[in-house]
C-alpha atoms as a PDB file:
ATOM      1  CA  UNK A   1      50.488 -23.392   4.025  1.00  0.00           C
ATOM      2  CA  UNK A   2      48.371 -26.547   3.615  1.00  0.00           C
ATOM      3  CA  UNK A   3      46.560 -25.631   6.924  1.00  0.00           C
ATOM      4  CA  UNK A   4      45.545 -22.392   5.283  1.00  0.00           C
ATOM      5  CA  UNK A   5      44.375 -23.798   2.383  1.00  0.00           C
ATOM      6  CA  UNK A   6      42.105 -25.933   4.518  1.00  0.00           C
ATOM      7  CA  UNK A   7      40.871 -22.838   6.209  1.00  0.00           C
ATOM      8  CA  UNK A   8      39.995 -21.264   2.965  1.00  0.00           C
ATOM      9  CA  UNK A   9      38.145 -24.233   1.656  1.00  0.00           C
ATOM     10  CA  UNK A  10      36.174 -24.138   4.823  1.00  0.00           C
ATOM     11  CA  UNK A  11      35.420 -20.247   4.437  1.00  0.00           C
ATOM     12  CA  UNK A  12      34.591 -20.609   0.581  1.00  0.00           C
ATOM     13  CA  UNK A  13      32.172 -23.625   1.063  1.00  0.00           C
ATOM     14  CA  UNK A  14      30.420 -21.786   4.027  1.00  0.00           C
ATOM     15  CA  UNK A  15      30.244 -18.485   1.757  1.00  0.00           C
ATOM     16  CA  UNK A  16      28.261 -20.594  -1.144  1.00  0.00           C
ATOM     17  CA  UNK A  17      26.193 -22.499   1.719  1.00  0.00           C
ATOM     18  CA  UNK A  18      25.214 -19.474   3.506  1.00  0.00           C
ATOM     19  CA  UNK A  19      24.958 -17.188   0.129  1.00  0.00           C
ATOM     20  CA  UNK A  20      22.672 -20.465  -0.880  1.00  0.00           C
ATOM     21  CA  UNK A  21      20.124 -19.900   2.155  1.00  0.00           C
ATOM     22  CA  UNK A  22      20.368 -16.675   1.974  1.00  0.00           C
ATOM     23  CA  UNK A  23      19.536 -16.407  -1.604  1.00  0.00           C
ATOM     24  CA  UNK A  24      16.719 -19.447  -0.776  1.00  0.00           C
ATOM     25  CA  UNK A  25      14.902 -17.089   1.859  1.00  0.00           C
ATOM     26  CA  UNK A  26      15.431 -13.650  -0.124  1.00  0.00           C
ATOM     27  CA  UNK A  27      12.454 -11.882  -1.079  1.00  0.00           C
ATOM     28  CA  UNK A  28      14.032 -11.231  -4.234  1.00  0.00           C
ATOM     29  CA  UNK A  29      13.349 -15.123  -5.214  1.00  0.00           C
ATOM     30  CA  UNK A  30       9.846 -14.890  -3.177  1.00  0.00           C
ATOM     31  CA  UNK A  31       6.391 -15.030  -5.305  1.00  0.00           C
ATOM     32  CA  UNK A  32       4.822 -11.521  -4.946  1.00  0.00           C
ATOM     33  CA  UNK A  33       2.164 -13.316  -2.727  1.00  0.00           C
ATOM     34  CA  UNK A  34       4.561 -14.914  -0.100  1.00  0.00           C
ATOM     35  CA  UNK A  35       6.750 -11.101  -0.345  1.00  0.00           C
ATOM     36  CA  UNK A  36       4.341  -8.733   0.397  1.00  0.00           C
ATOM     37  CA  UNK A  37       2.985 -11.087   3.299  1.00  0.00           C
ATOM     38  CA  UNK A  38       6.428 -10.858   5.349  1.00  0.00           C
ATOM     39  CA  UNK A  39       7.209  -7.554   4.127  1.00  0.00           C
ATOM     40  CA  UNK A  40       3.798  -6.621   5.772  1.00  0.00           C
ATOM     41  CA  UNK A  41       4.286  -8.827   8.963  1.00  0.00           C
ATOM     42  CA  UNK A  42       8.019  -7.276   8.942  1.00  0.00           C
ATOM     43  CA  UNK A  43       7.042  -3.931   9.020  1.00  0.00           C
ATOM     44  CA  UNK A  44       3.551  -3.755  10.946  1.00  0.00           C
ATOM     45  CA  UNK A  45       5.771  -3.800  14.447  1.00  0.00           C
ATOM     46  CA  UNK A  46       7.549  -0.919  13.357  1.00  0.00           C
ATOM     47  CA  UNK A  47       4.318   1.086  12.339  1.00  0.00           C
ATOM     48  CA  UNK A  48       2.002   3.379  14.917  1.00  0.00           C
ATOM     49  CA  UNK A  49       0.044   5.921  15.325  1.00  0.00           C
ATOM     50  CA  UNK A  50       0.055   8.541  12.068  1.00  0.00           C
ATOM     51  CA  UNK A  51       1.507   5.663  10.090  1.00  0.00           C
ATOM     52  CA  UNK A  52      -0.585   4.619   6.729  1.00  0.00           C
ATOM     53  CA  UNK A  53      -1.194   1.086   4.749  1.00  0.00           C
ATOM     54  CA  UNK A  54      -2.955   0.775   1.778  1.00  0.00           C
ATOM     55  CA  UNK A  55      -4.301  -1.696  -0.077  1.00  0.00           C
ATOM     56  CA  UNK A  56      -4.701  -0.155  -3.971  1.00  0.00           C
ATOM     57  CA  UNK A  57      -5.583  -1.315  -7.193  1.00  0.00           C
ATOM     58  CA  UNK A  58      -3.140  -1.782 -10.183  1.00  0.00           C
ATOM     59  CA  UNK A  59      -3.268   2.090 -11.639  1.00  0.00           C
ATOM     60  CA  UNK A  60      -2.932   3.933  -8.671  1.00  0.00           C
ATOM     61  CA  UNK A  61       0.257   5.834  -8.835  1.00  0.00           C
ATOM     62  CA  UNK A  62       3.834   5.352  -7.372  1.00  0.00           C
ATOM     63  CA  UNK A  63       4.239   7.842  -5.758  1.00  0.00           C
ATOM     64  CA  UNK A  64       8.444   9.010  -5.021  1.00  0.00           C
ATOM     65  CA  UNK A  65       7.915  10.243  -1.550  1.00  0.00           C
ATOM     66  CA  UNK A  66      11.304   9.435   0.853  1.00  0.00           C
ATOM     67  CA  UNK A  67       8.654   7.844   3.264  1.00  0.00           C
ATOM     68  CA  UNK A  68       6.261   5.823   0.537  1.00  0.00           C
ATOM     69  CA  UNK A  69       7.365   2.346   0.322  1.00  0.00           C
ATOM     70  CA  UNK A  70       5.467   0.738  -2.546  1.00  0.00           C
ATOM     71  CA  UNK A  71       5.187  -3.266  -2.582  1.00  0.00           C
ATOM     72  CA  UNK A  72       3.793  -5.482  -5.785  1.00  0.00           C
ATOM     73  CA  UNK A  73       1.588  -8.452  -4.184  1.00  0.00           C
ATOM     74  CA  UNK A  74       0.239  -9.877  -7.518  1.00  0.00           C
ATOM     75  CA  UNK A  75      -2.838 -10.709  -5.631  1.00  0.00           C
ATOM     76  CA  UNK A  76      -6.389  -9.993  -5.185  1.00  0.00           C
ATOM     77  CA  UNK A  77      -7.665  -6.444  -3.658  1.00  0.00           C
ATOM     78  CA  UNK A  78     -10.010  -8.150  -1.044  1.00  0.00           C
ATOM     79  CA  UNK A  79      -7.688 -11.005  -0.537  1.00  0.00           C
ATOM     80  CA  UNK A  80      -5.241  -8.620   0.556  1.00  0.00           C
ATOM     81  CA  UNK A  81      -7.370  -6.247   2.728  1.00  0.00           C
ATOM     82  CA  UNK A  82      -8.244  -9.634   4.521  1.00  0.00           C
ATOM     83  CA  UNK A  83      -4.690 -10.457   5.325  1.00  0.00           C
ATOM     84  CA  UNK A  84      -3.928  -6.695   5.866  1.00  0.00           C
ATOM     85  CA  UNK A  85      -6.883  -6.184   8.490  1.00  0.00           C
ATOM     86  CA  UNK A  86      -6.113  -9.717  10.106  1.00  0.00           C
ATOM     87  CA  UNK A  87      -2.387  -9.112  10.779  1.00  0.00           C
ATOM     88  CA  UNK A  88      -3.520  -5.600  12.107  1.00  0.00           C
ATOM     89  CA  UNK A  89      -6.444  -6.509  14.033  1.00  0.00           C
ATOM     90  CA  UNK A  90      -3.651  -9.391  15.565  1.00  0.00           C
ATOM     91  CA  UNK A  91      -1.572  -6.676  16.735  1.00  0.00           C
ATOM     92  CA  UNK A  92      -0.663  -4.917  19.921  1.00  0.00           C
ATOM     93  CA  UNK A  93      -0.501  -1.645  19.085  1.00  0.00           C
ATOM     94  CA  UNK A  94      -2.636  -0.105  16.389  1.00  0.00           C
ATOM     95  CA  UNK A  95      -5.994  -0.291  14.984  1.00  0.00           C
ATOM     96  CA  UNK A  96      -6.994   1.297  11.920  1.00  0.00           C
ATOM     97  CA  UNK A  97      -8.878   3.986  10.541  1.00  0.00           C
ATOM     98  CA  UNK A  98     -10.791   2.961   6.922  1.00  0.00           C
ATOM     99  CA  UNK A  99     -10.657   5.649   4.137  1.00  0.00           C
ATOM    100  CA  UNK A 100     -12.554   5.100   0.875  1.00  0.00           C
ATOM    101  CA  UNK A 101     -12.554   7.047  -2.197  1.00  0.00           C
ATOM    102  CA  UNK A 102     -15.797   9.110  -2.255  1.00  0.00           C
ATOM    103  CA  UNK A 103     -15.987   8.204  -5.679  1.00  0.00           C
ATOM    104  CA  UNK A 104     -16.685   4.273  -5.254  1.00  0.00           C
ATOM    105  CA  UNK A 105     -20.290   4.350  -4.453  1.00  0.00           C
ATOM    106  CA  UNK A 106     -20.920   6.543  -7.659  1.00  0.00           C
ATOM    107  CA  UNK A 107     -18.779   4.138 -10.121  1.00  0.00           C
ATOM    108  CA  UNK A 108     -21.766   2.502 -12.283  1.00  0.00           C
ATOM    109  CA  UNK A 109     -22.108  -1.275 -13.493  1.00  0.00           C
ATOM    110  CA  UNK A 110     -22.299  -1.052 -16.757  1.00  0.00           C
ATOM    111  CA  UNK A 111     -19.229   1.195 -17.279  1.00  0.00           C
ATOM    112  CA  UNK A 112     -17.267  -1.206 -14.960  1.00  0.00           C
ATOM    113  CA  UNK A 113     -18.696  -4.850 -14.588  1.00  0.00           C
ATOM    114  CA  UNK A 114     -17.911  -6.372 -11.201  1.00  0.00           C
ATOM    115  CA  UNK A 115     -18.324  -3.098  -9.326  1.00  0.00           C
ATOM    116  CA  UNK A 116     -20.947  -3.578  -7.294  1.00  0.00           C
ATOM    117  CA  UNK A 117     -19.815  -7.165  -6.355  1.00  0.00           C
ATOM    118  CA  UNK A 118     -16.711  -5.455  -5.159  1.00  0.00           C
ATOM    119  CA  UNK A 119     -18.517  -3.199  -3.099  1.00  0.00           C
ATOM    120  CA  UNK A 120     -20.635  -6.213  -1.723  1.00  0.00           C
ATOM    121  CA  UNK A 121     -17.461  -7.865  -0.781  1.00  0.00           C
ATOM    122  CA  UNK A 122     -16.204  -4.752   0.179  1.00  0.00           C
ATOM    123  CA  UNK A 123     -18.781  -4.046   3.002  1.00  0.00           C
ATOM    124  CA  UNK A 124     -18.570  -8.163   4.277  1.00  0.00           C
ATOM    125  CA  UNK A 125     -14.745  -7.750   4.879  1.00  0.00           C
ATOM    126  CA  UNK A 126     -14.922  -4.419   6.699  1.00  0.00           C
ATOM    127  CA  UNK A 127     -18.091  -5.559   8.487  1.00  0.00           C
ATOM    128  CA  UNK A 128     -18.471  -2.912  11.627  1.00  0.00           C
ATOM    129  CA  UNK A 129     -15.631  -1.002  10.550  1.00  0.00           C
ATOM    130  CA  UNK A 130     -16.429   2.995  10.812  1.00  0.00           C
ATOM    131  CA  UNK A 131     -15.666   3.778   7.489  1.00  0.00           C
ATOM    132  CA  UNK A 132     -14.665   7.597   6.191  1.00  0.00           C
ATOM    133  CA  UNK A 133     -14.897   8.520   2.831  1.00  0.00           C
ATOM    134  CA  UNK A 134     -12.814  11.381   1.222  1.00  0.00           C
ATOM    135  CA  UNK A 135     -12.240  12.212  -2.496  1.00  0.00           C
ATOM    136  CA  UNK A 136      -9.586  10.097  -4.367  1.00  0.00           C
ATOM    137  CA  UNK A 137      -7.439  13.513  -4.476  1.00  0.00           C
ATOM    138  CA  UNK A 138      -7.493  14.444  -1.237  1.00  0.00           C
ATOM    139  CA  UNK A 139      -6.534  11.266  -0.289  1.00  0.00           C
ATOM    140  CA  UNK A 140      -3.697  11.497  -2.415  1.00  0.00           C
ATOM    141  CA  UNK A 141      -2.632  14.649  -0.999  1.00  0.00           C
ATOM    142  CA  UNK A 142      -2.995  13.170   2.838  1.00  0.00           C
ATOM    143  CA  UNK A 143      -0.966  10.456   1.708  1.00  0.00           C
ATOM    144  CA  UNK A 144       1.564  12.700   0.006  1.00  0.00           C
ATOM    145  CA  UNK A 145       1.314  15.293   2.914  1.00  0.00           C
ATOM    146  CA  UNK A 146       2.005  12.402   5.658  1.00  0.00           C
ATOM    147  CA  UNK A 147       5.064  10.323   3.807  1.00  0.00           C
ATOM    148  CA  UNK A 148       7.379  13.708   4.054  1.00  0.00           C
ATOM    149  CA  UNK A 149       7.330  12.805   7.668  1.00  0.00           C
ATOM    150  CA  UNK A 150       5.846   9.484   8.826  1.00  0.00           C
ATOM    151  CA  UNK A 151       5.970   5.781   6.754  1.00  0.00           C
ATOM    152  CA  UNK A 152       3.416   4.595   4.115  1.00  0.00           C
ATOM    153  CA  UNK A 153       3.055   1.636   3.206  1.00  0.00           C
ATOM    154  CA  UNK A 154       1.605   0.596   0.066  1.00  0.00           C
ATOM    155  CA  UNK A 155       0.516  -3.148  -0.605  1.00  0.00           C
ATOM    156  CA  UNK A 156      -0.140  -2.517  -4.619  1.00  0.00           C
ATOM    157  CA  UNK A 157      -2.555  -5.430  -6.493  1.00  0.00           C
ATOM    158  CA  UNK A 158      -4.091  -6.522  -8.883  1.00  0.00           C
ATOM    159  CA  UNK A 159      -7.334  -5.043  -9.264  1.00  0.00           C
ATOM    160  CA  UNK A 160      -8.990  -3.442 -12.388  1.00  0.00           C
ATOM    161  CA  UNK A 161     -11.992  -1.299 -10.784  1.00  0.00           C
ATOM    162  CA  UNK A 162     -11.497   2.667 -10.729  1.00  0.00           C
ATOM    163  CA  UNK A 163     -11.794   4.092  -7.195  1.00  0.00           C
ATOM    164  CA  UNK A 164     -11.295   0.539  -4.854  1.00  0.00           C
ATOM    165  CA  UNK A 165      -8.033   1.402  -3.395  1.00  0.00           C
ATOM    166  CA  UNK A 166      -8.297   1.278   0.984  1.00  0.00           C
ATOM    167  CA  UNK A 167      -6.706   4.018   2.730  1.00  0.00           C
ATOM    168  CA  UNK A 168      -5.427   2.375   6.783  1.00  0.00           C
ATOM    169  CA  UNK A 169      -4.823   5.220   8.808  1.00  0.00           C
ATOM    170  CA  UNK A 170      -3.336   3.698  12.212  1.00  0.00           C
ATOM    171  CA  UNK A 171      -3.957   4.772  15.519  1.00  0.00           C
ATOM    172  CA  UNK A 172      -3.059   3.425  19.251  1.00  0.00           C
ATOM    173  CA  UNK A 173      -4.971   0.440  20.310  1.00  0.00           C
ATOM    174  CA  UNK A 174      -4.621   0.882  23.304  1.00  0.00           C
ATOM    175  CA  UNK A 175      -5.342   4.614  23.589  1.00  0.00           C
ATOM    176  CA  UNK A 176      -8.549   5.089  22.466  1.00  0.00           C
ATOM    177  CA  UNK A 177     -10.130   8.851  20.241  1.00  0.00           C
ATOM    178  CA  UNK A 178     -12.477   9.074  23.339  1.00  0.00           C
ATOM    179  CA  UNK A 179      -9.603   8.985  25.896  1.00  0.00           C
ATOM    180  CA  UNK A 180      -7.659  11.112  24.179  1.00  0.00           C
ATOM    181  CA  UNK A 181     -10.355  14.126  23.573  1.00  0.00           C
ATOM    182  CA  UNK A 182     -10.477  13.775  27.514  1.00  0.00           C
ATOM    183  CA  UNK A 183      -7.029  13.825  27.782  1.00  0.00           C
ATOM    184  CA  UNK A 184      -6.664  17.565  25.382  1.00  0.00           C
ATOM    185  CA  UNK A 185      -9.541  18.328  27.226  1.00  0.00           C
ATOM    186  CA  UNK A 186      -8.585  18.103  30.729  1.00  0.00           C
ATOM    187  CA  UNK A 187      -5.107  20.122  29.645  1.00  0.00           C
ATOM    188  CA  UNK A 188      -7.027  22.714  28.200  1.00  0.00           C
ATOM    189  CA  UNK A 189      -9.102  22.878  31.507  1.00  0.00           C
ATOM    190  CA  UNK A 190      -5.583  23.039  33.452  1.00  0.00           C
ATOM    191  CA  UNK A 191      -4.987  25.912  31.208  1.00  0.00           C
ATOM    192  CA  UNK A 192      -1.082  25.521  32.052  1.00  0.00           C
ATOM    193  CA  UNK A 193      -1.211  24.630  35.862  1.00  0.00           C
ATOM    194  CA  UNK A 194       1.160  22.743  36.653  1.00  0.00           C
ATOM    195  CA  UNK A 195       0.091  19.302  38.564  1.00  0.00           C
END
């Protein structure tokens, strides 16, 4: 009986050590910043083609889609796009496609002060980017349309100004629009011959 009692001290302490490092490395007890960061470089493997990110200001909406995963940073819009773009452009796999809100361009200064400083920044962090721009609600409604089947995920932040929010559609990397027109194209030629 003492021998078990030694055993069960053993298994207790190792439970409150491990539950210890555990609780230590849980995002749970993470600061938004340092959460969203590994929950991005977490997921981003996982992610491909038809898969969306998006980097949106504090009012735009959760959303309760099975396939929206929504994600607090408590950090800056552009600071995150940064990190967002750099851990994508690091990647294997995908690239992504840049949606704006149509609306942006049209949002005056002296309604909302720092607006076209945003977009300033805004065009030095996308830099050669093709950019696409689509209203805010039929954004929404690709976003809503795509979680029923595919992943979004949403990196949520901080900013104040209407109409910022950047909508990542990923495609292949390594599979470029180009080759796969030619691709469609060359089927379509086949007409259903078999090679």
């Amino acid at each position: 009986m003492r021998r078990n009692n030694g055993c069960w001290a053993l298994v207790l302490a190792t439970t409150i050590a491990m539950n210890c490092v555990c609780a230590a490395r849980g995002e749970q007890d993470m600061a938004p910043s340092a959460a969203w960061q590994v929950r991005l470089h977490e997921t981003l493997p996982l992610l491909g083609h038809r898969n969306w990110v998006l980097i949106v200001d504090s009012a735009y909406p959760l959303q309760n889609s099975p396939g929206i995963e929504t994600v607090e940073t408590g950090a800056p819009l552009a600071d995150v796009l940064r990190l967002t773009l750099d851990e994508i452009d690091h990647s294997i796999h995908v690239r992504p496609a840049v949606y704006l809100d149509a609306e942006l361009p049209f949002v005056p200064e002296q309604d909302v002060p720092g607006v076209s400083q945003y977009r300033n920044d805004l065009k030095t962090i996308l830099g050669t980017q093709s950019v696409n721009s689509l209203p805010h609600e039929e954004l929404l409604r690709k976003v809503d349309d795509v979680s029923r089947s595919y992943k979004v995920l949403i990196l949520k932040t901080r900013e104040t100004i209407p109409y910022t929010s950047v909508f990542l559609q990923l495609n292949c990397k390594y599979w470029s629009d180009d080759a796969e027109a030619r691709l469609r194209a060359a089927m379509k030629h086949a007409g259903g011959k078999s090679q």
